[in-house]
Protein backbone atom coordinates (compact mmCIF):
# COMPACT_ATOMS: atom_id res chain seq x y z
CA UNK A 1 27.24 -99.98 32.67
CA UNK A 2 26.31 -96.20 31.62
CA UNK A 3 22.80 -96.41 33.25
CA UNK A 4 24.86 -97.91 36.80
CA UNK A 5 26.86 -94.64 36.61
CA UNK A 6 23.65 -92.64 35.52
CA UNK A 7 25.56 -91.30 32.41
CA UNK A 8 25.43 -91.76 28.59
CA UNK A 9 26.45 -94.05 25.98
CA UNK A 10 27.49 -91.95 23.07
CA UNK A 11 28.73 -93.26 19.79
CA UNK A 12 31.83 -91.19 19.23
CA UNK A 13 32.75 -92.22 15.58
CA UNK A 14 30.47 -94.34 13.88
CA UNK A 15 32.24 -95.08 10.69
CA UNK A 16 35.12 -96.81 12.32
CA UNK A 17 35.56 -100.15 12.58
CA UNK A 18 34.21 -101.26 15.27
CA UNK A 19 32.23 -98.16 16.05
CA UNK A 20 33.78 -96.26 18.87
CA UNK A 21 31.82 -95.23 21.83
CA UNK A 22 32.23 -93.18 25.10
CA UNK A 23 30.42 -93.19 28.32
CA UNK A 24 29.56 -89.75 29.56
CA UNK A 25 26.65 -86.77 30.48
CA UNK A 26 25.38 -85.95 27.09
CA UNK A 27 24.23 -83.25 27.95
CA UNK A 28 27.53 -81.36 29.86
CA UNK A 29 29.26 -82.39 27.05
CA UNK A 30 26.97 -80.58 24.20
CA UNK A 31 26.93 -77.24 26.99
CA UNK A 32 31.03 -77.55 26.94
CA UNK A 33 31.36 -78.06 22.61
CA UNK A 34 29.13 -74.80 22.54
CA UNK A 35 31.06 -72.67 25.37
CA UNK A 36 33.92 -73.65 22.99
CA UNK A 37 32.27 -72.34 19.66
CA UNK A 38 31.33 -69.57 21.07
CA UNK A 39 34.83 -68.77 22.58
CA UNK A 40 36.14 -69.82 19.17
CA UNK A 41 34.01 -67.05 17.60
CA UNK A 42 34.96 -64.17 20.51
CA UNK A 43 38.34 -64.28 19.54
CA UNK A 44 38.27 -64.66 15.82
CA UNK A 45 37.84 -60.57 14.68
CA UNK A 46 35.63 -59.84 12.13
CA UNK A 47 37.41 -57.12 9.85
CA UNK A 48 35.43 -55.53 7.43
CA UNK A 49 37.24 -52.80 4.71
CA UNK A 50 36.21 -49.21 5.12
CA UNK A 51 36.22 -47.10 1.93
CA UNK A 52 37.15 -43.35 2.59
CA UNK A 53 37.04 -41.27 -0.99
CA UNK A 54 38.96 -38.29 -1.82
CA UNK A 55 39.02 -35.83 -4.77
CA UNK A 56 41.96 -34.16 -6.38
CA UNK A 57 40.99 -30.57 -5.84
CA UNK A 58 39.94 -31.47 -2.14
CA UNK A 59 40.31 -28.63 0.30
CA UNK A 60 42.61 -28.99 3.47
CA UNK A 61 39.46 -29.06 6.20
CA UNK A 62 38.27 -31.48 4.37
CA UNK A 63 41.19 -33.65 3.95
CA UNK A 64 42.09 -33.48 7.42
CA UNK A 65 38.77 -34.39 7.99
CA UNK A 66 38.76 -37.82 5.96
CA UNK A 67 42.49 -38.54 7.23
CA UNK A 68 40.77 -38.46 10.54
CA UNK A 69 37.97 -40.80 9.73
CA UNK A 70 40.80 -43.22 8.22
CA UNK A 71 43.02 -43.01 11.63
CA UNK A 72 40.15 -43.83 13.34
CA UNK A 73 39.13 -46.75 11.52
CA UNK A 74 42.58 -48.01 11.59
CA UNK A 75 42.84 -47.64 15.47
CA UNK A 76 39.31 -50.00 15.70
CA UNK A 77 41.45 -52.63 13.46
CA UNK A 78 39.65 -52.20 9.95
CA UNK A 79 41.16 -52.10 6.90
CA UNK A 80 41.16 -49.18 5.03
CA UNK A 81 40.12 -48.42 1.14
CA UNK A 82 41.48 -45.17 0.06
CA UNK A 83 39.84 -44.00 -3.09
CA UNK A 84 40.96 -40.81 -5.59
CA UNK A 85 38.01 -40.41 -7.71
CA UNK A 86 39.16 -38.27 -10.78
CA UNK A 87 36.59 -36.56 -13.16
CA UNK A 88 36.74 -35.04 -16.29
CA UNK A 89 40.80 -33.19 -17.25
CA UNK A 90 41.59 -34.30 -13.72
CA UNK A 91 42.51 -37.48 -15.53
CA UNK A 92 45.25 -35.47 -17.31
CA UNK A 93 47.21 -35.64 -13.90
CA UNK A 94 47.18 -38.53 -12.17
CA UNK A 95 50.21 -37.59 -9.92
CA UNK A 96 47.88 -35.35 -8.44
CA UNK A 97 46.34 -38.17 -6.59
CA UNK A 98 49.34 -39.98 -6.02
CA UNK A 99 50.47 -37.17 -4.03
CA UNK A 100 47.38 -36.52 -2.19
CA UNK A 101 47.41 -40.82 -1.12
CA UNK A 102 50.96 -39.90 -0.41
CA UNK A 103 49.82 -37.26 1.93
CA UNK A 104 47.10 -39.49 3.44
CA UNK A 105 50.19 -42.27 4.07
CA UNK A 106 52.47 -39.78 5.85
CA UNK A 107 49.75 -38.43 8.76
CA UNK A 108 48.75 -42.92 9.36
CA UNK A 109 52.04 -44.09 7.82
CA UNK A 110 53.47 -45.32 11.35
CA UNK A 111 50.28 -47.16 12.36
CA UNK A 112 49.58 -48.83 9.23
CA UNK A 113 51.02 -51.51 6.37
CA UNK A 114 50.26 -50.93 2.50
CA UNK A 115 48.60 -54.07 1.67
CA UNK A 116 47.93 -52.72 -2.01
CA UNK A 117 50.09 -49.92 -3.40
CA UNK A 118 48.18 -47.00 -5.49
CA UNK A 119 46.81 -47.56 -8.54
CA UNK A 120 45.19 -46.26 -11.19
CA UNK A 121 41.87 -48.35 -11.95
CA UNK A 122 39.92 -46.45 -14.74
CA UNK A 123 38.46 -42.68 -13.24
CA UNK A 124 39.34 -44.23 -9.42
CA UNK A 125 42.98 -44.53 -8.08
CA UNK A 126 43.17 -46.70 -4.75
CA UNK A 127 45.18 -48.01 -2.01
CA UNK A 128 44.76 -50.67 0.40
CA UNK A 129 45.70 -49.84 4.13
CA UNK A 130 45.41 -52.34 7.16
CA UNK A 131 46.59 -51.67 10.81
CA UNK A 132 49.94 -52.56 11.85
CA UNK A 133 49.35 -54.65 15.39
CA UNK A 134 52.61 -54.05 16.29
CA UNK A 135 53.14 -50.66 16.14
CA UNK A 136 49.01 -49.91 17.49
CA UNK A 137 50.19 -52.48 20.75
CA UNK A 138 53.00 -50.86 21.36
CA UNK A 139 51.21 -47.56 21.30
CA UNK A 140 48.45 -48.53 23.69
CA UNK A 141 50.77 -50.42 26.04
CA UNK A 142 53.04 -46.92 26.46
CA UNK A 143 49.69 -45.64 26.98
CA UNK A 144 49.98 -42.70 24.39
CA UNK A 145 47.35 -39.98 23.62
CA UNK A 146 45.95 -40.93 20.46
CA UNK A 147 47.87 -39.34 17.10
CA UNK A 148 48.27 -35.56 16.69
CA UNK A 149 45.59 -33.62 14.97
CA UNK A 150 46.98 -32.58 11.47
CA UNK A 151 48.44 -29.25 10.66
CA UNK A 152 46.08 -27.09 9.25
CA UNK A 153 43.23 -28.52 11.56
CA UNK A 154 40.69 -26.37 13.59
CA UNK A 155 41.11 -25.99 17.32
CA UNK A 156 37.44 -26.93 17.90
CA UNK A 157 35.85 -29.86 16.87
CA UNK A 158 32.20 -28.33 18.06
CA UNK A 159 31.15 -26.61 14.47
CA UNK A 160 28.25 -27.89 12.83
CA UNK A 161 29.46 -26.61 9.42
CA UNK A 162 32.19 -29.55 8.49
CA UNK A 163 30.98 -31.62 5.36
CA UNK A 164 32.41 -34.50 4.59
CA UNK A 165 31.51 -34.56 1.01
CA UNK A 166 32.69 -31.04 0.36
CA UNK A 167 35.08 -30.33 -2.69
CA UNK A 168 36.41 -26.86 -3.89
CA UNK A 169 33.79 -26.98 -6.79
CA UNK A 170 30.88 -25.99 -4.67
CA UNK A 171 32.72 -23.24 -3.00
CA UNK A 172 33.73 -21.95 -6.39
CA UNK A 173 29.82 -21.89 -6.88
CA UNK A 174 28.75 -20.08 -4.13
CA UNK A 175 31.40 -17.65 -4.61
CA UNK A 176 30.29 -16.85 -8.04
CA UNK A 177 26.73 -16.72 -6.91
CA UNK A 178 27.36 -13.69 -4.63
CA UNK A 179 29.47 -11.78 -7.54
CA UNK A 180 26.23 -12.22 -9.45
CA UNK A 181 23.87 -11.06 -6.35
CA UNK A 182 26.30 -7.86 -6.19
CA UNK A 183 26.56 -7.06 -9.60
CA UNK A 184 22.66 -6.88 -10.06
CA UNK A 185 22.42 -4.88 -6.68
CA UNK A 186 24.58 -2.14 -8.26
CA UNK A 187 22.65 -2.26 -11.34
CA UNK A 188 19.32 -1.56 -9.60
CA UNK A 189 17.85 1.89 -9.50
């Protein structure tokens, strides 16, 4: 009957009883399972956790900086690891940290759910941030500009000096590296 209508007997589920079978093109059907697993994986999302680290002593360029970077992952739908790394006495005041992942909640706060609150995991303190849909939909759909720039934050985005990895420590460095350079000019015949 299958070769009459020029189509294919395929055993459907062999381990029933009796074995069930379907006449049909073969090979339409294997093209339509595949446009279907590939659908399938186009609409699953594939969200990966971004890990943005701060430092207690970190200066307000920089944080704005790194709040930024986290608004912008959050916007592409990632979730968000926020990380305090503490070294040496900064360990003597943890609510340091907690205020600066405080600070770091109140510029994303409306755009985001706390899937893990902060806390303390040896020298690190973390926090766990994913995107709210909701509120990000909502957003797009009134067709908002994307989130203020932070107070404190540069009018030009164009200079090639902004580190990411830049603490207060190394500016303390270089500062004391040019009291050194002065004091031996002065001392110089």
């Amino acid at each position: 009957m299958a070769k009459t209508l020029e189509l294919d007997l395929v055993e459907v589920a062999p381990m029933a009883n009796p074995p069930v079978c379907r006449i049909m093109d073969y090979g339409k059907f294997r093209y339509e399972e595949a446009q279907k697993a590939k659908e399938s994986r186009r609409k699953s999302s594939n969200v990966s956790v971004k890990e943005v680290k701060f430092r207690p002593k970190i200066g307000r360029g920089d944080f704005d900086v790194k709040v930024r970077k986290v608004d912008q992952f959050i916007h592409e739908g990632h979730k968000v690891k926020v990380t305090l790394q503490f070294r040496g006495r900064e360990m003597a005041h943890p609510e340091l940290g907690t205020k600066i992942l405080d600070q770091v909640l109140d510029v994303v706060g409306e755009y985001v759910k706390v899937e893990t609150q902060a806390r303390l995991e040896g020298r690190n303190m973390s926090m766990v941030l994913s995107p709210d849909k909701k509120a990000l939909d909502l957003r797009k759909a009134a067709g908002l500009a994307p989130p203020p720039v932070p107070e404190g934050e540069a009018a030009d985005d164009d200079d090639d000096d902004d580190h990411d990895d830049h603490d207060g420590d190394e500016a303390e460095l270089d500062t004391e590296v040019t009291d050194v350079t002065d004091v031996s000019e002065r001392t110089a015949p």
